[in-house]
N, C-alpha and C. Protein backbone atom coordinates (compact mmCIF):
# COMPACT_ATOMS: atom_id res chain seq x y z
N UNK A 1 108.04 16.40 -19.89
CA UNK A 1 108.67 17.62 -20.32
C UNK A 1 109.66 17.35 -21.46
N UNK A 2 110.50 16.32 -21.49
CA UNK A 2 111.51 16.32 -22.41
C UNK A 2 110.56 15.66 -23.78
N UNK A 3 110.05 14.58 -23.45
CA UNK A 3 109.17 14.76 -24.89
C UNK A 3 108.63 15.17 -25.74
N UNK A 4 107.93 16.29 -24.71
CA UNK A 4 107.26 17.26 -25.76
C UNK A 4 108.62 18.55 -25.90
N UNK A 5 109.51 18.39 -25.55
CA UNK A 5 110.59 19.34 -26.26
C UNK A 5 111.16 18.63 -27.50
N UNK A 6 111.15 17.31 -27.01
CA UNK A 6 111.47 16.43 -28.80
C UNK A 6 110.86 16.65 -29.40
N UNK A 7 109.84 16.45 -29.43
CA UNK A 7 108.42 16.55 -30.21
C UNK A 7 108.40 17.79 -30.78
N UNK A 8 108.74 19.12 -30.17
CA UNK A 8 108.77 20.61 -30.70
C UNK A 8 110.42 20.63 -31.49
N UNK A 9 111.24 19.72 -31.12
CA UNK A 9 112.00 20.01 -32.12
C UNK A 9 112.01 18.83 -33.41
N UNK A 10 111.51 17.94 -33.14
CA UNK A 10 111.18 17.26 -34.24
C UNK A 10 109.61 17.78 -35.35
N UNK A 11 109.21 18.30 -34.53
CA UNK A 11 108.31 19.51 -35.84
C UNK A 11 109.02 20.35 -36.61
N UNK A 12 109.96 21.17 -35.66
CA UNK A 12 110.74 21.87 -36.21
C UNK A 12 111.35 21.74 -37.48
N UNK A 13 111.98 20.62 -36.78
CA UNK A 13 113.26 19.79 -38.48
C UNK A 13 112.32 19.37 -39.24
N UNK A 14 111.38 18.60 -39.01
CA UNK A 14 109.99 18.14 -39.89
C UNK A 14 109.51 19.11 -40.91
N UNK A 15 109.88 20.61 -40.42
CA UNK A 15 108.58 21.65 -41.44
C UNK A 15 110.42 22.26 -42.26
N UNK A 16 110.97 22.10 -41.78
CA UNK A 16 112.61 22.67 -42.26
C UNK A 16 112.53 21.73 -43.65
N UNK A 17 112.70 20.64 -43.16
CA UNK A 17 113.22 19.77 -44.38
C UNK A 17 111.90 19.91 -45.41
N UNK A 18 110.78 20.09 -45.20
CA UNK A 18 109.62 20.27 -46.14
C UNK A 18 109.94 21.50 -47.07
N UNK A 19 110.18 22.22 -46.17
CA UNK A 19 110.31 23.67 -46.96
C UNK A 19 111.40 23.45 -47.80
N UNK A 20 113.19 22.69 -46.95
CA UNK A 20 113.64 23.03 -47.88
C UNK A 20 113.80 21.65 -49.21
N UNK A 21 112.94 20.53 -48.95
CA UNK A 21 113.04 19.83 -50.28
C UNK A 21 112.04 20.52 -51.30
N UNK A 22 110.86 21.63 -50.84
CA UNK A 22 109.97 22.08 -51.99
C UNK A 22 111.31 23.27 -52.87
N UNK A 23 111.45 23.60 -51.96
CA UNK A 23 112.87 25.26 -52.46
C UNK A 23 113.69 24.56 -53.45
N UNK A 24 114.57 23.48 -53.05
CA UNK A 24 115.23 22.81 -53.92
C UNK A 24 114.96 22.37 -55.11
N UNK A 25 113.77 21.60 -55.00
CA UNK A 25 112.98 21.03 -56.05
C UNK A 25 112.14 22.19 -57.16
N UNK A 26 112.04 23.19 -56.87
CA UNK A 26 111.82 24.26 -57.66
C UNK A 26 112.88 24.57 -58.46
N UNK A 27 114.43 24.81 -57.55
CA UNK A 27 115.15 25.59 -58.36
C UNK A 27 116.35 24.29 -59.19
N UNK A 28 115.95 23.16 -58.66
CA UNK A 28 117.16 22.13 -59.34
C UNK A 28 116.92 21.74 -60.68
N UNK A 29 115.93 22.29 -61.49
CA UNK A 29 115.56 21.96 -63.06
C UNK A 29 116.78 22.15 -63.32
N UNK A 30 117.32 23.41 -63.89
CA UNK A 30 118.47 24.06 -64.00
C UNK A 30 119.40 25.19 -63.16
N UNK A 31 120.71 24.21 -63.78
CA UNK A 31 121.48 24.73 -62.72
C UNK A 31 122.76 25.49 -63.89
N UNK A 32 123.28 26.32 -63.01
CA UNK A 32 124.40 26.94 -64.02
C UNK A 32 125.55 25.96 -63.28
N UNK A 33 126.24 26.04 -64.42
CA UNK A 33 127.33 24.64 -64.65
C UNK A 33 129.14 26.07 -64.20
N UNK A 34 129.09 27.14 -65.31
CA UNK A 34 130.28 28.21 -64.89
C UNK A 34 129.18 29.45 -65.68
N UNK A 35 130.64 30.45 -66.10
CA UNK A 35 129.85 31.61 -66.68
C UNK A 35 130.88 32.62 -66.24
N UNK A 36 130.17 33.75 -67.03
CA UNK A 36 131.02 34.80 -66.70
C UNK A 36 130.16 36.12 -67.99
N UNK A 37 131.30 37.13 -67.41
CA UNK A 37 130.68 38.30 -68.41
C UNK A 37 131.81 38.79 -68.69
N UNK A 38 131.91 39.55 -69.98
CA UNK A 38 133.17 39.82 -70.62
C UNK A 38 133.32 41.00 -69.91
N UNK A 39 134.92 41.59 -69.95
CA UNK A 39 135.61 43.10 -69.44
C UNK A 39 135.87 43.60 -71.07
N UNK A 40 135.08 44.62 -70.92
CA UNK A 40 134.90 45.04 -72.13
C UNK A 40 135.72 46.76 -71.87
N UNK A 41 136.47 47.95 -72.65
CA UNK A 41 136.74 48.88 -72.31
C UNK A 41 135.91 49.76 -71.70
N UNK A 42 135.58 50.95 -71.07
CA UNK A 42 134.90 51.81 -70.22
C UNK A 42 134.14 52.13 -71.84
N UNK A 43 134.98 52.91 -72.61
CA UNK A 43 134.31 53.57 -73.79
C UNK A 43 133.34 52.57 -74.68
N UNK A 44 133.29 51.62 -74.25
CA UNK A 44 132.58 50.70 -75.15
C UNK A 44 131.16 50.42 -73.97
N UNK A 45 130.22 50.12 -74.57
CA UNK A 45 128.12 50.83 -74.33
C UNK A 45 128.33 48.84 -73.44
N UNK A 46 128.81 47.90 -74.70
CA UNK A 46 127.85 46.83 -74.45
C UNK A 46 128.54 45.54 -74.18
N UNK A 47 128.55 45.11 -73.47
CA UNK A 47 129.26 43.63 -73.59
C UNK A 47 127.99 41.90 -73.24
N UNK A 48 128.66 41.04 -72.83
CA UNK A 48 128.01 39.85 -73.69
C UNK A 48 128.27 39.07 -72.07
N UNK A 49 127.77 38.04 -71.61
CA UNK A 49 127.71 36.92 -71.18
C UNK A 49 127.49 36.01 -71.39
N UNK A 50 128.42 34.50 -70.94
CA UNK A 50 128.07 33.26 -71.22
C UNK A 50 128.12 32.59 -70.20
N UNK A 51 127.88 31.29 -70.52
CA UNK A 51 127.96 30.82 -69.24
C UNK A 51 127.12 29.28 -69.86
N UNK A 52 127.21 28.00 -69.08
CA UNK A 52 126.73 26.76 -69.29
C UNK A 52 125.29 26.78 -68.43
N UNK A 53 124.37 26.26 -68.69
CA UNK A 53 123.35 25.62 -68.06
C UNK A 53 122.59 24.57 -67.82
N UNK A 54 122.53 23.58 -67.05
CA UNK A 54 122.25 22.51 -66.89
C UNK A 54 121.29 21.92 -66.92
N UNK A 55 120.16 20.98 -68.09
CA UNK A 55 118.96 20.68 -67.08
C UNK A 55 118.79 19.63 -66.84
N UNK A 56 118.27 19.36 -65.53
CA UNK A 56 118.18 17.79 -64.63
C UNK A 56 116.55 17.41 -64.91
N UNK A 57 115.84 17.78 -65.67
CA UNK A 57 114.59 17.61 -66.08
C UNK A 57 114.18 16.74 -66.81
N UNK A 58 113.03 16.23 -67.12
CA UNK A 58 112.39 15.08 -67.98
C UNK A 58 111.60 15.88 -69.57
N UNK A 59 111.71 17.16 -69.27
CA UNK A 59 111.50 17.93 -70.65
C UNK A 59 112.18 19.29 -70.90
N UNK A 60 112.60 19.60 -71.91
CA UNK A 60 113.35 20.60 -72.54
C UNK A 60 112.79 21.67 -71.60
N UNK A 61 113.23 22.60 -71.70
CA UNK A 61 113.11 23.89 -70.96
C UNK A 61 113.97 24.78 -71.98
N UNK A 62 113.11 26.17 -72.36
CA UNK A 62 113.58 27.08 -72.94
C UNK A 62 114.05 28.39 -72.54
N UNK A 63 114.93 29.16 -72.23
CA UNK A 63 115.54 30.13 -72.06
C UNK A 63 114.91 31.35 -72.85
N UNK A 64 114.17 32.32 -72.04
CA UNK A 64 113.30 33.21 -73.28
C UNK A 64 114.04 35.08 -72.92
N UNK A 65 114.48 34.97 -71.86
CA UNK A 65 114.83 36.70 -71.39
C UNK A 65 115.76 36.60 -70.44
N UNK A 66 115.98 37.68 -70.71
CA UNK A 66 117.59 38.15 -68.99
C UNK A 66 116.88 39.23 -68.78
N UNK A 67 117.00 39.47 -67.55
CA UNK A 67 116.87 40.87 -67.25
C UNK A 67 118.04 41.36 -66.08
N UNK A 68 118.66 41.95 -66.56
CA UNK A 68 119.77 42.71 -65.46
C UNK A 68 119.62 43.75 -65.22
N UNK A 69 120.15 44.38 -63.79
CA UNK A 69 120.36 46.16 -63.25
C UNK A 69 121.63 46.88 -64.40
N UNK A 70 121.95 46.60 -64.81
CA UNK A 70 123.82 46.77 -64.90
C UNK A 70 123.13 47.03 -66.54
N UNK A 71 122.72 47.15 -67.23
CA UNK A 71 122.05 47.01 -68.72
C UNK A 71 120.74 47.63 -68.77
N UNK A 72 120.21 48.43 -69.74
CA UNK A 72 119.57 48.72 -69.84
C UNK A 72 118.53 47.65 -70.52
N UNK A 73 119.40 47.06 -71.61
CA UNK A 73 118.70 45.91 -72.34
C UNK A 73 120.10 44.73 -72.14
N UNK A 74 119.07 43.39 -71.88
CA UNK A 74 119.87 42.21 -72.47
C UNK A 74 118.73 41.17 -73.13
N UNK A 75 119.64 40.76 -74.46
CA UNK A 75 118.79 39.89 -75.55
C UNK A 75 120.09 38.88 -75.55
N UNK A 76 118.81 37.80 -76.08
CA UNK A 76 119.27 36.33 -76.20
C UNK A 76 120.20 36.72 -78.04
N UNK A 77 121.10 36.01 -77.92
CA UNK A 77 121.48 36.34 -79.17
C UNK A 77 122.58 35.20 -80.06
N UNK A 78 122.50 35.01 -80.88
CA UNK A 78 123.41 33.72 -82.09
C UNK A 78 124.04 34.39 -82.98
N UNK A 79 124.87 33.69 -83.79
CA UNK A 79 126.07 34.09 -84.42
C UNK A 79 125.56 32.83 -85.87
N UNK A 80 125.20 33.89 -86.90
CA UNK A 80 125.15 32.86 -87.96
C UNK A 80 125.69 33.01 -88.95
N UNK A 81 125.82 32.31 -90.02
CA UNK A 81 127.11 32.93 -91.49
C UNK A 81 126.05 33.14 -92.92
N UNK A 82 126.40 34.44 -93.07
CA UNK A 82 125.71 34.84 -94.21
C UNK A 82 126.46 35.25 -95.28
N UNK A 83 126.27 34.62 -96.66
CA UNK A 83 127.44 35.10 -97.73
C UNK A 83 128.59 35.63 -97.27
N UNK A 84 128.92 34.36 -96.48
CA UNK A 84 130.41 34.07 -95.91
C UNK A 84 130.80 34.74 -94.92
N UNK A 85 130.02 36.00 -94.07
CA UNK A 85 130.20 37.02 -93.09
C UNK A 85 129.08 36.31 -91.80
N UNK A 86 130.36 36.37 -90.83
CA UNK A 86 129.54 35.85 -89.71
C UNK A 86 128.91 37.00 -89.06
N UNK A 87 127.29 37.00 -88.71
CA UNK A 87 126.34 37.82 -87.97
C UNK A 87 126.03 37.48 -87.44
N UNK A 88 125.56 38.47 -86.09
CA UNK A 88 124.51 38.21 -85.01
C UNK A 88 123.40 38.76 -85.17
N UNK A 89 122.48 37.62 -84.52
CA UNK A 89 120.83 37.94 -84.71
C UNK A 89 120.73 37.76 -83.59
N UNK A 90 119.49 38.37 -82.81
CA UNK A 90 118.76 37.96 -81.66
C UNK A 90 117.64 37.27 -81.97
N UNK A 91 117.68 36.08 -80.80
CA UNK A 91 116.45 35.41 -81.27
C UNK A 91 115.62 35.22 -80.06
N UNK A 92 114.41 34.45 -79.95
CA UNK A 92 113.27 34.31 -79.01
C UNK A 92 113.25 33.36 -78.10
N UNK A 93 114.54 32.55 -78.26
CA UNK A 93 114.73 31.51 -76.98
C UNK A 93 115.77 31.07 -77.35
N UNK A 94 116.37 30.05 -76.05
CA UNK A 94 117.28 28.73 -76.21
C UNK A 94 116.89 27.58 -75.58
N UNK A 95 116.93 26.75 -76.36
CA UNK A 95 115.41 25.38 -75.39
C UNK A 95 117.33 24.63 -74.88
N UNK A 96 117.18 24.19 -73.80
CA UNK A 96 118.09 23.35 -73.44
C UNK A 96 117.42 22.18 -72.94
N UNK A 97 117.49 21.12 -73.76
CA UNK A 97 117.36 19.76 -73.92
C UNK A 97 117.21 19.05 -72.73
N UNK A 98 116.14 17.71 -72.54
CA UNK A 98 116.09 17.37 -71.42
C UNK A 98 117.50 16.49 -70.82
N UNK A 99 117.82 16.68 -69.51
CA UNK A 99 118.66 16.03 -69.21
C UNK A 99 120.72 16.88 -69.97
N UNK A 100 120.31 17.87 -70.72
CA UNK A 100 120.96 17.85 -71.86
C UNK A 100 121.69 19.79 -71.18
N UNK A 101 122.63 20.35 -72.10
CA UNK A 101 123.50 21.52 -71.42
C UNK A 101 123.12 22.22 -72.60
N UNK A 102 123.12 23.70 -72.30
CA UNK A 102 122.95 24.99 -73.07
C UNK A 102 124.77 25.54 -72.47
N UNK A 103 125.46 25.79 -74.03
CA UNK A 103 126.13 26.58 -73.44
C UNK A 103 126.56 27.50 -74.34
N UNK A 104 126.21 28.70 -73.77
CA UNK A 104 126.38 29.98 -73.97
C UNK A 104 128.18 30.79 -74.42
N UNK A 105 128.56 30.64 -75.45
CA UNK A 105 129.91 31.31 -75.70
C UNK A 105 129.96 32.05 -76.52
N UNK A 106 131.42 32.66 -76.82
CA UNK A 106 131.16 33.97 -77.73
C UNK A 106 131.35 33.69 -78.99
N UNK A 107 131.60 32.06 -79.59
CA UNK A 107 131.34 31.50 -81.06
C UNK A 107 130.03 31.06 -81.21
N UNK A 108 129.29 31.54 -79.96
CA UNK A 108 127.95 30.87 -80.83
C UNK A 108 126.74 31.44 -80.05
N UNK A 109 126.00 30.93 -79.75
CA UNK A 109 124.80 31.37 -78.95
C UNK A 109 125.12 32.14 -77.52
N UNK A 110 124.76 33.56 -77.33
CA UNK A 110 125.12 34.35 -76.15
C UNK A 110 124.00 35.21 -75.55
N UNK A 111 124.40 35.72 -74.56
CA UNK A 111 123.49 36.88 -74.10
C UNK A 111 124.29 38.62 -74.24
N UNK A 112 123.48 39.28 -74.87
CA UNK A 112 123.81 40.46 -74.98
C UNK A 112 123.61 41.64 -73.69
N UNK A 113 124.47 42.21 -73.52
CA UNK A 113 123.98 43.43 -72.13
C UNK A 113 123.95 45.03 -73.04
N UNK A 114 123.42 44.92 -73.09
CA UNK A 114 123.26 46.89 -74.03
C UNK A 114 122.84 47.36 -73.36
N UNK A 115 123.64 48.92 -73.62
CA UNK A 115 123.28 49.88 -72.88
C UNK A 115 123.70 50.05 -71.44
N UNK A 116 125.10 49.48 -70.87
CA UNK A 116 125.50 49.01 -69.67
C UNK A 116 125.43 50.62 -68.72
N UNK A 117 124.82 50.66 -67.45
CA UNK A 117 124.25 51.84 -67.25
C UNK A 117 125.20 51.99 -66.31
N UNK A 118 126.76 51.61 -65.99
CA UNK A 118 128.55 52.49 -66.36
C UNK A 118 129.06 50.93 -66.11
N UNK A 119 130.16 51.38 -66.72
CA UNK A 119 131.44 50.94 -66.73
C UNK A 119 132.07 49.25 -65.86
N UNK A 120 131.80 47.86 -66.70
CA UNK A 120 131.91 46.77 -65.69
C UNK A 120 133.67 46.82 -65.59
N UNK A 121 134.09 46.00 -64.41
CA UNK A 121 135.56 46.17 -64.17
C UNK A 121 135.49 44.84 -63.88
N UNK A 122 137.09 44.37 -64.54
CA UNK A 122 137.37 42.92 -64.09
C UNK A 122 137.13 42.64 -62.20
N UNK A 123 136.57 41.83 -62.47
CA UNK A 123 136.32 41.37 -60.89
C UNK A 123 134.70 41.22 -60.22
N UNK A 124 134.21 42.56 -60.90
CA UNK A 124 132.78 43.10 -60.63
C UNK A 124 131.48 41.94 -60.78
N UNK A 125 130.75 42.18 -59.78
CA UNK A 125 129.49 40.71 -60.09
C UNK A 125 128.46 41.08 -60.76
N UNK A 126 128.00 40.77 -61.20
CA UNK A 126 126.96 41.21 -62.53
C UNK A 126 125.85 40.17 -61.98
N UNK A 127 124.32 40.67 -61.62
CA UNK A 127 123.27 39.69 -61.02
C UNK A 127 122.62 39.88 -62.50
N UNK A 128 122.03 38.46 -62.86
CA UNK A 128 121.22 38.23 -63.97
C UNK A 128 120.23 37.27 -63.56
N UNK A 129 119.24 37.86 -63.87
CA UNK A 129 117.66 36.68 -63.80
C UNK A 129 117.54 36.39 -65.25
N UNK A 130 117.46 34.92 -65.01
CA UNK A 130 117.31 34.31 -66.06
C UNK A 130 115.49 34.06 -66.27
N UNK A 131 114.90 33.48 -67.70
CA UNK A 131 113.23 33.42 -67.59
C UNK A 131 113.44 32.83 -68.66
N UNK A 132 112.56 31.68 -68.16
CA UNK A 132 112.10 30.48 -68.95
C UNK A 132 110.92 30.47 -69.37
N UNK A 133 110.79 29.99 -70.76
CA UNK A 133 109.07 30.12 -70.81
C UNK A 133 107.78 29.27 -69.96
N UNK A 134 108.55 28.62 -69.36
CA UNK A 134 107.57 28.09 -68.09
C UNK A 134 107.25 28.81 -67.01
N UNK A 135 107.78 29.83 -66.97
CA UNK A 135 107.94 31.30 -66.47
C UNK A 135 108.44 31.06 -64.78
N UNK A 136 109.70 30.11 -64.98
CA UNK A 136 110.15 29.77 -63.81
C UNK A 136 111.26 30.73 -64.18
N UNK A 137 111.93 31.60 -62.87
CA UNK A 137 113.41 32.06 -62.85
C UNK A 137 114.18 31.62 -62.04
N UNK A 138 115.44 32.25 -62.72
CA UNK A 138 116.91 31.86 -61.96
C UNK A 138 117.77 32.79 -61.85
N UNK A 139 118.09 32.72 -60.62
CA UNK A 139 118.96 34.47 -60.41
C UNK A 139 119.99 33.81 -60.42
N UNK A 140 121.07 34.59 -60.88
CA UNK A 140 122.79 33.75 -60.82
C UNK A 140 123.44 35.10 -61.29
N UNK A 141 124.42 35.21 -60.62
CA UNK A 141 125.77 36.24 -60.65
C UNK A 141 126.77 35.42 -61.13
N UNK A 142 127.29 36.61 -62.05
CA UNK A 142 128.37 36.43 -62.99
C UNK A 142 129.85 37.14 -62.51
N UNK A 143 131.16 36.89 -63.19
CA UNK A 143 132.14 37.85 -62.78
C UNK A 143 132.56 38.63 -63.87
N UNK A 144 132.66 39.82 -64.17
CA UNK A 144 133.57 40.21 -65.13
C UNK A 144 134.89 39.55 -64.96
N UNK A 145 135.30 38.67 -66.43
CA UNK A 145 136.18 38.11 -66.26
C UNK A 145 137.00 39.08 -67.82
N UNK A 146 138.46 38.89 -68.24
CA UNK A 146 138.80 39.20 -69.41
C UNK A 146 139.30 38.10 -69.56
N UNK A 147 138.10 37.32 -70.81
CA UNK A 147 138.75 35.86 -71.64
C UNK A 147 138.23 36.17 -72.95
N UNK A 148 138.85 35.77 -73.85
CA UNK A 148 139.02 35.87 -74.63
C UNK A 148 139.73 34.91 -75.79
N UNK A 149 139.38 34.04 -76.90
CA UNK A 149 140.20 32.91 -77.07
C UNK A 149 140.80 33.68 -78.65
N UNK A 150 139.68 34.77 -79.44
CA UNK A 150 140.13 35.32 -80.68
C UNK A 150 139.61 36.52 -80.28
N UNK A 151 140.54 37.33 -79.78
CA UNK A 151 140.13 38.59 -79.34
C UNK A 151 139.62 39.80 -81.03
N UNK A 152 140.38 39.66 -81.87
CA UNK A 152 139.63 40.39 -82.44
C UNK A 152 138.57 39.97 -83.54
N UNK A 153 137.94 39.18 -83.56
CA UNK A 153 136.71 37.91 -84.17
C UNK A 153 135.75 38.38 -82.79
N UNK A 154 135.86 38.78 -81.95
CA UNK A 154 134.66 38.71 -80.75
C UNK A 154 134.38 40.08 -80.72
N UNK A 155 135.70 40.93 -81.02
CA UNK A 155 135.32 42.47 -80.19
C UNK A 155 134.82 42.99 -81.47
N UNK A 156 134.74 42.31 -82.74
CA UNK A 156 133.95 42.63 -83.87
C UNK A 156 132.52 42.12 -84.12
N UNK A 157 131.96 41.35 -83.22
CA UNK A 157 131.03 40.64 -83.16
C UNK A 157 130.30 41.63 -82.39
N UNK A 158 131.27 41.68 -81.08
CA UNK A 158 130.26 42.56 -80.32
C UNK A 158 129.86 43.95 -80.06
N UNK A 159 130.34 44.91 -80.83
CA UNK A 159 130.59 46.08 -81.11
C UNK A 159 129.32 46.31 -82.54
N UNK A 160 129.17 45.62 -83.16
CA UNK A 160 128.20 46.11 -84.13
C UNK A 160 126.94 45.69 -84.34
N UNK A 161 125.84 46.43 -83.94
CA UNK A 161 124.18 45.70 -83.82
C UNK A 161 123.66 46.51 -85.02
């Protein structure tokens, strides 16, 4: 009797740890490192997220879409200098390097939220699926945080598409 109760709980832990080294091993390519989403005013449509991402991988992995509830649209988006005026473009990915960090800030490569469908408040969690073109995802929640290092260089950045 007691053996075969070992035996049923050593299957048990046996099919546990299977499941959870496959779960792990799916989602440990990349990992988010911090992050956050800006507190932007009520009257203002759109604000931005950043955040670091990690990859523990043997090949680059590219960052191709967000999709959030809280936004109608979010695009991948960069900050480049044109006859001396810094612009944002959206572009079609961010490959983060093997072994190597993507990080997402508001001087340089970001994610855009347009069209925020009401009002984020400092504190509030913001869920974002991330999509890679390997067409693996990553769900990760953000906080509305208010940071800011050149507040008016950012709220001019992000205010005009």
């Amino acid at each position: 009797m007691e053996f075969k109760t070992l035996k049923a709980i050593f299957k048990q832990l046996f099919s546990f740890l299977v499941l959870t080294t496959f779960s792990f091993s799916a989602f440990a390519g990349i990992m988010l490192s911090d992050g956050h989403v800006r507190a932007m005013p009520a009257s203002v449509p759109n604000t931005a997220a950043y955040m670091t991402l990690m990859n523990h991988t043997d090949k680059a992995i590219t960052l191709v879409a967000v999709n959030t509830p809280v936004a109608k649209e979010a695009q991948l988006h960069t900050l480049i200098e044109e006859n001396g005026m810094v612009k944002m473009r959206q572009v079609e990915g961010f490959e983060i390097p093997s072994h190597g960090t993507l990080s997402l800030q508001a001087s340089g490569d970001h994610i855009m939220l347009l069209s925020l469908t009401e009002p984020l408040k400092v504190g509030d969690t913001v869920p974002l699926e991330l999509v890679f073109k390997n067409g693996e995802l990553l769900q990760v929640e953000l906080t509305v945080e208010k940071k800011a290092s050149n507040e008016s260089q950012e709220s001019h950045h992000h205010h005009h598409h």
